[in-house]
N, C-alpha and C. Protein backbone atom coordinates (compact mmCIF):
# COMPACT_ATOMS: atom_id res chain seq x y z
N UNK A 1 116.81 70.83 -93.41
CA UNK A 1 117.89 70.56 -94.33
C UNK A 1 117.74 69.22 -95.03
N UNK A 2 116.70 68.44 -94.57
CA UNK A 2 116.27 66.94 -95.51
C UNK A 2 116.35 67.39 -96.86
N UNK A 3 115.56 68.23 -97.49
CA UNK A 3 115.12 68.55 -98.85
C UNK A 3 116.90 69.25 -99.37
N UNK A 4 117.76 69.41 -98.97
CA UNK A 4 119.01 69.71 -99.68
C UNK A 4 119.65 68.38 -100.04
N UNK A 5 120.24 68.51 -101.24
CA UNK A 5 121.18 66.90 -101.84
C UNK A 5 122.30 67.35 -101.25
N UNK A 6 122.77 66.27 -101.21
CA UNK A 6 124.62 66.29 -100.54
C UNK A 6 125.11 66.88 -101.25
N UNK A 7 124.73 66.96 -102.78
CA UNK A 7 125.55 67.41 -103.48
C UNK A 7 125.09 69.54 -103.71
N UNK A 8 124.09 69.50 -103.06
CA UNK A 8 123.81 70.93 -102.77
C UNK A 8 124.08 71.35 -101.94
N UNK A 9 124.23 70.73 -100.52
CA UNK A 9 124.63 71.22 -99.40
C UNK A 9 126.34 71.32 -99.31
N UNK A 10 127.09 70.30 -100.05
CA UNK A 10 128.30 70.89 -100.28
C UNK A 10 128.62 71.88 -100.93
N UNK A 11 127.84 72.34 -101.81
CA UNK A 11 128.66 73.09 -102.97
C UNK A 11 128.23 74.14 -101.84
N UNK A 12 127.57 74.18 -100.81
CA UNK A 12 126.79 75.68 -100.52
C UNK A 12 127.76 76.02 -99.21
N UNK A 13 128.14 75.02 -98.50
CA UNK A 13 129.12 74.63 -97.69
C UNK A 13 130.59 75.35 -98.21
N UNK A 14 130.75 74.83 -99.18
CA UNK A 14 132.29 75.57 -100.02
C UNK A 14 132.07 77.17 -100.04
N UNK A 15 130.82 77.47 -100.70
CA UNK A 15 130.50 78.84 -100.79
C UNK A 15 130.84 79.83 -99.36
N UNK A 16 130.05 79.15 -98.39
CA UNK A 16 130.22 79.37 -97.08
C UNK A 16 131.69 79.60 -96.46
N UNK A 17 132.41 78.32 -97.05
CA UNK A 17 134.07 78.52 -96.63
C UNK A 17 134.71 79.57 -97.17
N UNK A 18 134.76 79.61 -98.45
CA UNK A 18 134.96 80.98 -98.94
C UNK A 18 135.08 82.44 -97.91
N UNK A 19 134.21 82.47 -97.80
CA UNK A 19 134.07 83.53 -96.63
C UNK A 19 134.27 84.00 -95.49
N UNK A 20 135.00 82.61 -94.90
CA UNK A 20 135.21 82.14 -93.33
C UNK A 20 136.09 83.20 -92.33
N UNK A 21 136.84 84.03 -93.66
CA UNK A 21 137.76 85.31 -92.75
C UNK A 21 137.22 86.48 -93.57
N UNK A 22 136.25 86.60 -93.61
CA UNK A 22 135.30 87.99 -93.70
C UNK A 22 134.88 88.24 -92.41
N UNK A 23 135.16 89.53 -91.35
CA UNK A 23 134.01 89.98 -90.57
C UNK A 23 132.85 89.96 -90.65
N UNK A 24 132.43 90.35 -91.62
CA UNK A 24 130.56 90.29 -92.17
C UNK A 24 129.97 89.61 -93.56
N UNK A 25 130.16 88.07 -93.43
CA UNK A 25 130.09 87.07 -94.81
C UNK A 25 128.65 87.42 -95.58
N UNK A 26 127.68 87.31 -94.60
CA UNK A 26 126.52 87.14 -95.05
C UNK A 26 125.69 87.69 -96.63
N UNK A 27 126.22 88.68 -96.84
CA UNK A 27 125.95 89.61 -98.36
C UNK A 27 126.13 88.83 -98.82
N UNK A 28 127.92 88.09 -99.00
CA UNK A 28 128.31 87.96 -99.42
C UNK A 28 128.02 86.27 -99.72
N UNK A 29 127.70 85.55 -98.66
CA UNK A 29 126.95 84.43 -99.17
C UNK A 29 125.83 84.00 -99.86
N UNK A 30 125.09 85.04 -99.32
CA UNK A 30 123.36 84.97 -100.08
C UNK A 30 123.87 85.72 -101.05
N UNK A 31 124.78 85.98 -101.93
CA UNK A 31 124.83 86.67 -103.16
C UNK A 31 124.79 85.39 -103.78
N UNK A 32 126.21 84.82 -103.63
CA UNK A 32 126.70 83.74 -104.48
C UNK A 32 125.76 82.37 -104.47
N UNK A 33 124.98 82.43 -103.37
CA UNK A 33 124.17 80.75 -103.26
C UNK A 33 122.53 81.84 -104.23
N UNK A 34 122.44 83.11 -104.06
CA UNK A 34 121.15 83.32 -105.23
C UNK A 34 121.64 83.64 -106.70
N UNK A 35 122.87 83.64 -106.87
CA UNK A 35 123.35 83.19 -108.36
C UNK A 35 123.40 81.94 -108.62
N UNK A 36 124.06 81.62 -107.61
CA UNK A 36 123.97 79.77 -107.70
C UNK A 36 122.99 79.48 -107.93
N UNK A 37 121.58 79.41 -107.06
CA UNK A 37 120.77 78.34 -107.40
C UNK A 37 119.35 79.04 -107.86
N UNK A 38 119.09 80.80 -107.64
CA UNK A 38 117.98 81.02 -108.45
C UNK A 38 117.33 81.83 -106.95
N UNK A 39 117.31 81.12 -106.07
CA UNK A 39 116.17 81.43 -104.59
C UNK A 39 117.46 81.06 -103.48
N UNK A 40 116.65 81.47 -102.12
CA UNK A 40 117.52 80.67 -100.92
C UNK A 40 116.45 80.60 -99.85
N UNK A 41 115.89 78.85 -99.78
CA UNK A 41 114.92 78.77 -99.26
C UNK A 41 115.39 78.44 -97.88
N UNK A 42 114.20 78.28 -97.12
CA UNK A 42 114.62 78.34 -95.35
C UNK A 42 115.79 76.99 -95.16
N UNK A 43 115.56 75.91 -95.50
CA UNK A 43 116.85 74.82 -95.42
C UNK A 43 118.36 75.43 -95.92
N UNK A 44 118.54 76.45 -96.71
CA UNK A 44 119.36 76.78 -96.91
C UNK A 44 119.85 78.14 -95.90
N UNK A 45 119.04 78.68 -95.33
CA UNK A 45 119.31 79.51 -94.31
C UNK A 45 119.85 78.87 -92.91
N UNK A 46 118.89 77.79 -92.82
CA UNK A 46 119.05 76.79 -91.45
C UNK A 46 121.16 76.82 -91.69
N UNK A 47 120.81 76.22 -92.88
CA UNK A 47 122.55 75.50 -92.84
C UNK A 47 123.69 76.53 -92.87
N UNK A 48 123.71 78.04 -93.60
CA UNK A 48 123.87 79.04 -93.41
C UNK A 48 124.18 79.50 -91.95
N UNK A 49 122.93 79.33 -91.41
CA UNK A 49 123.08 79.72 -89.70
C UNK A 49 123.78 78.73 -88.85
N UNK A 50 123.83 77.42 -89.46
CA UNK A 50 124.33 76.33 -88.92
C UNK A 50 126.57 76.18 -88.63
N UNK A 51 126.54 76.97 -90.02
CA UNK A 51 127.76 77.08 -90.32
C UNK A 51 128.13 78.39 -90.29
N UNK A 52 127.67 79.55 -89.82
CA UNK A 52 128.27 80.85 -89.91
C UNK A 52 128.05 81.22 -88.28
N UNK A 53 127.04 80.20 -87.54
CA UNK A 53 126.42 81.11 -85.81
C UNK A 53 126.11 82.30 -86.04
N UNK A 54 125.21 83.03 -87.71
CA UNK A 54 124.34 83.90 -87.39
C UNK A 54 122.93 83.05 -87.50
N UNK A 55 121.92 83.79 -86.29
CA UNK A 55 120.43 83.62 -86.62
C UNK A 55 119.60 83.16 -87.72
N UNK A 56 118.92 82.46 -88.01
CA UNK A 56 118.09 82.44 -88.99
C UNK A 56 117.29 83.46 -88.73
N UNK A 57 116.80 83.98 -87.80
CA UNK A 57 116.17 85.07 -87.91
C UNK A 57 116.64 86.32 -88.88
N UNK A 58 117.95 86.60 -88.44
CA UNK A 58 118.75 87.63 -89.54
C UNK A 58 118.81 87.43 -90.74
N UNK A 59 119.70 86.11 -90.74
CA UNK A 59 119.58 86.12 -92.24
C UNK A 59 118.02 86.00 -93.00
N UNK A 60 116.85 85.30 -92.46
CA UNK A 60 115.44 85.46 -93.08
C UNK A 60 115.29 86.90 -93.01
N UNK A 61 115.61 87.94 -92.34
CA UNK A 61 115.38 89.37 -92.36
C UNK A 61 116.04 89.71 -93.84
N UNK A 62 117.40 89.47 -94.05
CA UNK A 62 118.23 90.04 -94.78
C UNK A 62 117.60 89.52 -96.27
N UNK A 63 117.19 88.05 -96.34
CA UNK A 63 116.59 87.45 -97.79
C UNK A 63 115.58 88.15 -97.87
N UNK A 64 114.63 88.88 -96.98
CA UNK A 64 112.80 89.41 -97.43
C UNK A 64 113.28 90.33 -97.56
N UNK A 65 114.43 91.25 -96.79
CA UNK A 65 114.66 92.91 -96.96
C UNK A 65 115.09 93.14 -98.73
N UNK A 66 115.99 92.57 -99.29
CA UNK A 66 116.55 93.03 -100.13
C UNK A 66 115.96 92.32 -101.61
N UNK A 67 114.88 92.88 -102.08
CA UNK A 67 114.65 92.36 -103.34
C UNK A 67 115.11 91.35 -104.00
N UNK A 68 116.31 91.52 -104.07
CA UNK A 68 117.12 90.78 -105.48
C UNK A 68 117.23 88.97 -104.85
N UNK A 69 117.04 89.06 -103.63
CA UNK A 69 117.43 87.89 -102.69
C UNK A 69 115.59 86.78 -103.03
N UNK A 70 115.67 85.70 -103.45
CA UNK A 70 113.98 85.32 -103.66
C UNK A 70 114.16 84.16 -102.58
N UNK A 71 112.92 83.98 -101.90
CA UNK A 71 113.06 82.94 -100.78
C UNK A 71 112.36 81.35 -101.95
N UNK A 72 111.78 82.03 -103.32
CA UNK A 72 111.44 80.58 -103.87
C UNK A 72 111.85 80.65 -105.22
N UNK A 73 111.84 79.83 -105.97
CA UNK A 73 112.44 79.81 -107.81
C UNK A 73 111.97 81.32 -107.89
N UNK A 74 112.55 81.50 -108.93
CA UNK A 74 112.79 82.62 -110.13
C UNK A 74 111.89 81.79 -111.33
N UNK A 75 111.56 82.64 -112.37
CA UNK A 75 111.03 81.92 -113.83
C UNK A 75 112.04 82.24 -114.48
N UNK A 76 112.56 81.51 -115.76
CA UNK A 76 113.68 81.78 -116.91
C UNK A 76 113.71 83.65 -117.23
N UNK A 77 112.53 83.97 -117.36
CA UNK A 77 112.25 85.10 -117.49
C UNK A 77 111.67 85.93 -116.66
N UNK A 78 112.10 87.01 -115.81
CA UNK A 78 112.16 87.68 -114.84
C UNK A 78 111.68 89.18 -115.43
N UNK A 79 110.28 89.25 -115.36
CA UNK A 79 109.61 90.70 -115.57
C UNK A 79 109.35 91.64 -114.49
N UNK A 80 110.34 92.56 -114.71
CA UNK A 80 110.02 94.04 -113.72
C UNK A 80 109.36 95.27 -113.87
N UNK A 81 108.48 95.61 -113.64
CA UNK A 81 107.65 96.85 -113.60
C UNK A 81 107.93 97.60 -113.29
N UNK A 82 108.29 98.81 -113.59
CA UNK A 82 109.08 99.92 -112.30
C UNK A 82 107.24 100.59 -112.00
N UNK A 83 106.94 100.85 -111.20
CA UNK A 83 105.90 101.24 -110.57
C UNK A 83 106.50 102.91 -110.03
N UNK A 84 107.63 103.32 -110.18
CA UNK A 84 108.12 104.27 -109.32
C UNK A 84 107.09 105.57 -109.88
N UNK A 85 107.68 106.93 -109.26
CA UNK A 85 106.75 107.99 -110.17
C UNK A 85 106.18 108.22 -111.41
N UNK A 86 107.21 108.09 -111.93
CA UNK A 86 107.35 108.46 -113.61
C UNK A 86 106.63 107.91 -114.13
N UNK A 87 106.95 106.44 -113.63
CA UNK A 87 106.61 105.16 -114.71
C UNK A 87 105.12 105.29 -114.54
N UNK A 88 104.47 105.27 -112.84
CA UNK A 88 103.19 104.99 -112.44
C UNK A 88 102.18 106.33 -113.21
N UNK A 89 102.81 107.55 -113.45
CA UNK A 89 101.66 108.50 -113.75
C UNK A 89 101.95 108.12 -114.99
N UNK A 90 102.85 107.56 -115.88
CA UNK A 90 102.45 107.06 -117.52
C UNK A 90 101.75 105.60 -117.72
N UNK A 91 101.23 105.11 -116.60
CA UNK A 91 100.12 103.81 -116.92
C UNK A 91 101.25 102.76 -116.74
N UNK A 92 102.53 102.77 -115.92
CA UNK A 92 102.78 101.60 -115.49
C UNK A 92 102.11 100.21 -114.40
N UNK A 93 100.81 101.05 -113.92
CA UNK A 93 100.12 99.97 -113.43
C UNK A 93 99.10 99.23 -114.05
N UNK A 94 98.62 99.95 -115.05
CA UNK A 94 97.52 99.21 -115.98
C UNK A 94 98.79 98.17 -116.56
N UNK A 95 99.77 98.18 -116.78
CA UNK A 95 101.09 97.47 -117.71
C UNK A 95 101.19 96.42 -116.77
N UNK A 96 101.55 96.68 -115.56
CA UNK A 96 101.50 95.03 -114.58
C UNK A 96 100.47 94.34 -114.45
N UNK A 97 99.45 94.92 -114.52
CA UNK A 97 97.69 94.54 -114.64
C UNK A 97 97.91 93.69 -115.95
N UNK A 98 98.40 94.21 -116.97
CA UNK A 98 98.23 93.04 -118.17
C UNK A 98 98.76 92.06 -118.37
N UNK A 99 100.07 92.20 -117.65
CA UNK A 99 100.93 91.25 -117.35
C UNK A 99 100.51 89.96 -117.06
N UNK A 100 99.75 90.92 -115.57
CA UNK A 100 99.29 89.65 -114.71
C UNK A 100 98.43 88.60 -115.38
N UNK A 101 97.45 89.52 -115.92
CA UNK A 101 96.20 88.96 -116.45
C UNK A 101 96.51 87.97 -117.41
N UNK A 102 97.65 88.19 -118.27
CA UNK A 102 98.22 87.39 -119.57
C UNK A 102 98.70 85.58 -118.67
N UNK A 103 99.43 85.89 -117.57
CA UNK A 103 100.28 85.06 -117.35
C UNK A 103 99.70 84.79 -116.11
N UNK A 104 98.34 84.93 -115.68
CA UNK A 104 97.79 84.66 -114.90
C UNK A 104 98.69 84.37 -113.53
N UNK A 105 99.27 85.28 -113.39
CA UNK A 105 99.91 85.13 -111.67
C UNK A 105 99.87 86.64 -111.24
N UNK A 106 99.81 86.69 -109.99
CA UNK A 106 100.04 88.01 -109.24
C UNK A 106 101.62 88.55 -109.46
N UNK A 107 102.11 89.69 -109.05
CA UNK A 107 103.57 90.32 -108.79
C UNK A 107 103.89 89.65 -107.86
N UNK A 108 105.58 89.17 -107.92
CA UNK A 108 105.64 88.13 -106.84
C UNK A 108 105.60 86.68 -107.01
N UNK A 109 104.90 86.77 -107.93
CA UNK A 109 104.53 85.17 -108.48
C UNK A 109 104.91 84.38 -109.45
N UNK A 110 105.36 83.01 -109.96
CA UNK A 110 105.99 82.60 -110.86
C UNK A 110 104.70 81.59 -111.77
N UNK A 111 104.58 81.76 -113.20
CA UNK A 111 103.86 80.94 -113.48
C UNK A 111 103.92 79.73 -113.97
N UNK A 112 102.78 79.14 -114.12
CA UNK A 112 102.89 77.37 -113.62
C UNK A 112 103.86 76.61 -114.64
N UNK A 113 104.31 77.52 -115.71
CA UNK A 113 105.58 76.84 -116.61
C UNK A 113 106.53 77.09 -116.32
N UNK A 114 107.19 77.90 -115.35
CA UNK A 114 108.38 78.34 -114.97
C UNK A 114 108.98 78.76 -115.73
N UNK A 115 108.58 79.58 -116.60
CA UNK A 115 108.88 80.64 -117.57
C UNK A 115 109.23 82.21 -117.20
N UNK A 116 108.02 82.40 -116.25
CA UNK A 116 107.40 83.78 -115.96
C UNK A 116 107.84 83.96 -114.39
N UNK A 117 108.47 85.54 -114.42
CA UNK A 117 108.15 85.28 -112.99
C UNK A 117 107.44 87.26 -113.04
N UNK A 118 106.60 87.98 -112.43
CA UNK A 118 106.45 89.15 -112.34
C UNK A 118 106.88 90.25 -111.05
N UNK A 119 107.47 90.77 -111.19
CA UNK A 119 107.81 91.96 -110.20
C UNK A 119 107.41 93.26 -110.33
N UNK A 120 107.17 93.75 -108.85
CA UNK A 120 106.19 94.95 -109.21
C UNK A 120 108.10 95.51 -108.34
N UNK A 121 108.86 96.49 -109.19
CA UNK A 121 109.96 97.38 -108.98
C UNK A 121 109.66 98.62 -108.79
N UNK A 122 110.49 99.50 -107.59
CA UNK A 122 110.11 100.73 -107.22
C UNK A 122 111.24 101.48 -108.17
N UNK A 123 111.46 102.91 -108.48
CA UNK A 123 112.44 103.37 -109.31
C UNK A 123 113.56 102.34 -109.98
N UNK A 124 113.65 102.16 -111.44
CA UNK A 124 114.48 101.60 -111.96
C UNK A 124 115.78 102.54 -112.50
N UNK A 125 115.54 103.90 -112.16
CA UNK A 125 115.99 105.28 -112.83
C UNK A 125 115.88 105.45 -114.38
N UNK A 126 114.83 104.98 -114.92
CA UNK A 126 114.50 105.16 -116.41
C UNK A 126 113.73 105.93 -116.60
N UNK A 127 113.16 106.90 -115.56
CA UNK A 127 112.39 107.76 -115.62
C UNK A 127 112.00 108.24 -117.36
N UNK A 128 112.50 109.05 -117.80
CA UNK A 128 112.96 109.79 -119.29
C UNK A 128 112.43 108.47 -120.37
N UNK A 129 112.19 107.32 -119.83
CA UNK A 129 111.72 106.43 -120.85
C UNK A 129 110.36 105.75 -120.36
N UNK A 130 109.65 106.73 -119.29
CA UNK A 130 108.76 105.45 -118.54
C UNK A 130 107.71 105.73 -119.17
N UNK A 131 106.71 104.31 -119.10
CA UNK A 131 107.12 103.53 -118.37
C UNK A 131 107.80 102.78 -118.83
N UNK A 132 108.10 102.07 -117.95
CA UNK A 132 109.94 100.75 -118.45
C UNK A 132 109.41 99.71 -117.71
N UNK A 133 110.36 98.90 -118.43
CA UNK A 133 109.93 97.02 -117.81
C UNK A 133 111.95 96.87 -118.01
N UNK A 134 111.62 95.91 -117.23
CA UNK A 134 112.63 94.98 -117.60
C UNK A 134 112.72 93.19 -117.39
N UNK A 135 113.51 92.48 -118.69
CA UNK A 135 113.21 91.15 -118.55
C UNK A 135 114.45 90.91 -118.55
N UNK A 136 115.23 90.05 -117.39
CA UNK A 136 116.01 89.68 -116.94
C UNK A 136 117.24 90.97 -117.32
N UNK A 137 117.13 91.86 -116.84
CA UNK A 137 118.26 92.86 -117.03
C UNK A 137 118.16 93.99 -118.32
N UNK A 138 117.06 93.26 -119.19
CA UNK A 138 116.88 94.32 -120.64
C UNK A 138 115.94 95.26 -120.44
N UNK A 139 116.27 96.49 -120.67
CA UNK A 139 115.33 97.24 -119.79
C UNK A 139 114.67 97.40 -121.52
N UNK A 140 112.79 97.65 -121.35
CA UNK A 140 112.14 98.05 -122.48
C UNK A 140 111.85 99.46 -121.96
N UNK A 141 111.87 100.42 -122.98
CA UNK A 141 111.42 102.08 -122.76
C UNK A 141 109.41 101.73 -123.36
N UNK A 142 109.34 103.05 -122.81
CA UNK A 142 108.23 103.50 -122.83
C UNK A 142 106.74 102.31 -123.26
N UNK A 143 106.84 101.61 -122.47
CA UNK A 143 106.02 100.00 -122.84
C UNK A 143 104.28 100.81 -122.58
N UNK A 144 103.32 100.16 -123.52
CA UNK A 144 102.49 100.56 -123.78
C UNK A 144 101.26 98.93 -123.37
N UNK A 145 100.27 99.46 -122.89
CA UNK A 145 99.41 97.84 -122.06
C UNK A 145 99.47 97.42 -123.47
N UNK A 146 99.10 97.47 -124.64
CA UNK A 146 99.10 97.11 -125.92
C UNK A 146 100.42 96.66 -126.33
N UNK A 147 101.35 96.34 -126.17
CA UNK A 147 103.08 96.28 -126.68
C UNK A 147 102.90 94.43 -125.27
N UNK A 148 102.30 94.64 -124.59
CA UNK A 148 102.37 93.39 -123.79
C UNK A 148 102.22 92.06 -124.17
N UNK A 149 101.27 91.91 -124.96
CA UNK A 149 100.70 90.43 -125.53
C UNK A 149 101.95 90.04 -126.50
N UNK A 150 102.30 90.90 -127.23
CA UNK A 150 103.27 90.78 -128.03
C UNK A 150 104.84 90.20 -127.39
N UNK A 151 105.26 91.37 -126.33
CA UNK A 151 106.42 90.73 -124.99
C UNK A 151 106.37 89.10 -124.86
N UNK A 152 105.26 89.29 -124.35
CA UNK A 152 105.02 87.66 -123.77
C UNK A 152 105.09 86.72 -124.88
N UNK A 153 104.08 86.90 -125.56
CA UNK A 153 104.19 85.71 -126.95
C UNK A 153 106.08 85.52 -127.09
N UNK A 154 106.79 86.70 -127.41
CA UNK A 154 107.82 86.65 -127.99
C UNK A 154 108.82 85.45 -127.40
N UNK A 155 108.55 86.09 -125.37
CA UNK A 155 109.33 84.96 -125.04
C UNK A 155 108.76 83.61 -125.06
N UNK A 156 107.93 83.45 -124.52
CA UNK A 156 107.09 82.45 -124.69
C UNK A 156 107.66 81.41 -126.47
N UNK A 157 107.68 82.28 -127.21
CA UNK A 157 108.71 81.24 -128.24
C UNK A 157 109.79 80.68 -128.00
N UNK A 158 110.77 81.64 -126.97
CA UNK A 158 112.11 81.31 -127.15
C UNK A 158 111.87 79.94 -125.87
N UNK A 159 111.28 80.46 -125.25
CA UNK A 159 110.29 79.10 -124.25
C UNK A 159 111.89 79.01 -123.59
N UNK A 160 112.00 77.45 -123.61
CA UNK A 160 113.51 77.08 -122.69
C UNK A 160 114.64 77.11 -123.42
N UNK A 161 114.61 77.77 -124.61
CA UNK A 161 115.91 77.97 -125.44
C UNK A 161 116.97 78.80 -124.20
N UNK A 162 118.16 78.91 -124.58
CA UNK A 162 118.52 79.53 -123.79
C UNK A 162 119.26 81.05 -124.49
């Protein structure tokens, strides 16, 4: 918990209080502290477990189990692949392949501008449009490895605009 500011460990603390007469807080904390701050790294679990008397073991179960939960930063821009059926027999994996290759990081990985982050997603239910991406919530239909360079450049302009 060294690496948390006072002024992070309170606000995360309040979050925590919030919850204090819930039977089962935990969803409900790691929701609001990964809107809050982007990730919820192990110091923030420690203090979590510190102030709720569940496990860090659990809650580290509950942050790796559930996707949406990241144990490190996010990039401004959050690219999802749906890899599911649909998408994968219409060349959604050659599409994360270009991804990668463009922005030089693996799925999983954020790149070194903190722009980018890539996710390899199982069913997005866009089937009827796959393959599909999505960047931070906008889902693209039927994305083509060729339609990629273009994606990226685009954000890559808006860079840290918001």
């Amino acid at each position: 918990m060294a690496h948390l500011s006072a002024t992070a460990k309170k606000q995360i603390e309040e979050i925590i209080a919030r919850y204090q007469n819930e039977t089962t807080p935990l969803m409900m904390i790691l929701s609001d502290i990964q809107r809050e701050y982007g990730y919820i790294p192990l110091d923030v679990q420690e203090l979590i477990s510190e102030k709720t008397g569940i496990p860090v073991a659990e809650i580290y179960g509950v942050v790796t189990f559930y996707s949406f939960f990241s144990l490190t930063p996010k990039g401004k821009y959050v690219i999802g692949v749906c890899l599911g059926t649909a998408c994968y027999v219409k060349g959604s994996q050659q599409v994360i392949d270009k991804f990668a290759e463009i922005l030089k990081i693996k799925p999983g990985e954020t790149s070194e501008d903190g722009l980018f982050t890539l996710d390899a997603l199982r069913c997005i239910g866009a089937c009827g449009i796959a393959p599909a991406i999505t960047i931070n919530g906008k889902v693209y239909p039927k994305v083509a490895v060729s339609d990629v360079p273009k994606i990226v450049e685009e954000y890559r302009q808006l860079g840290g605009a918001n």
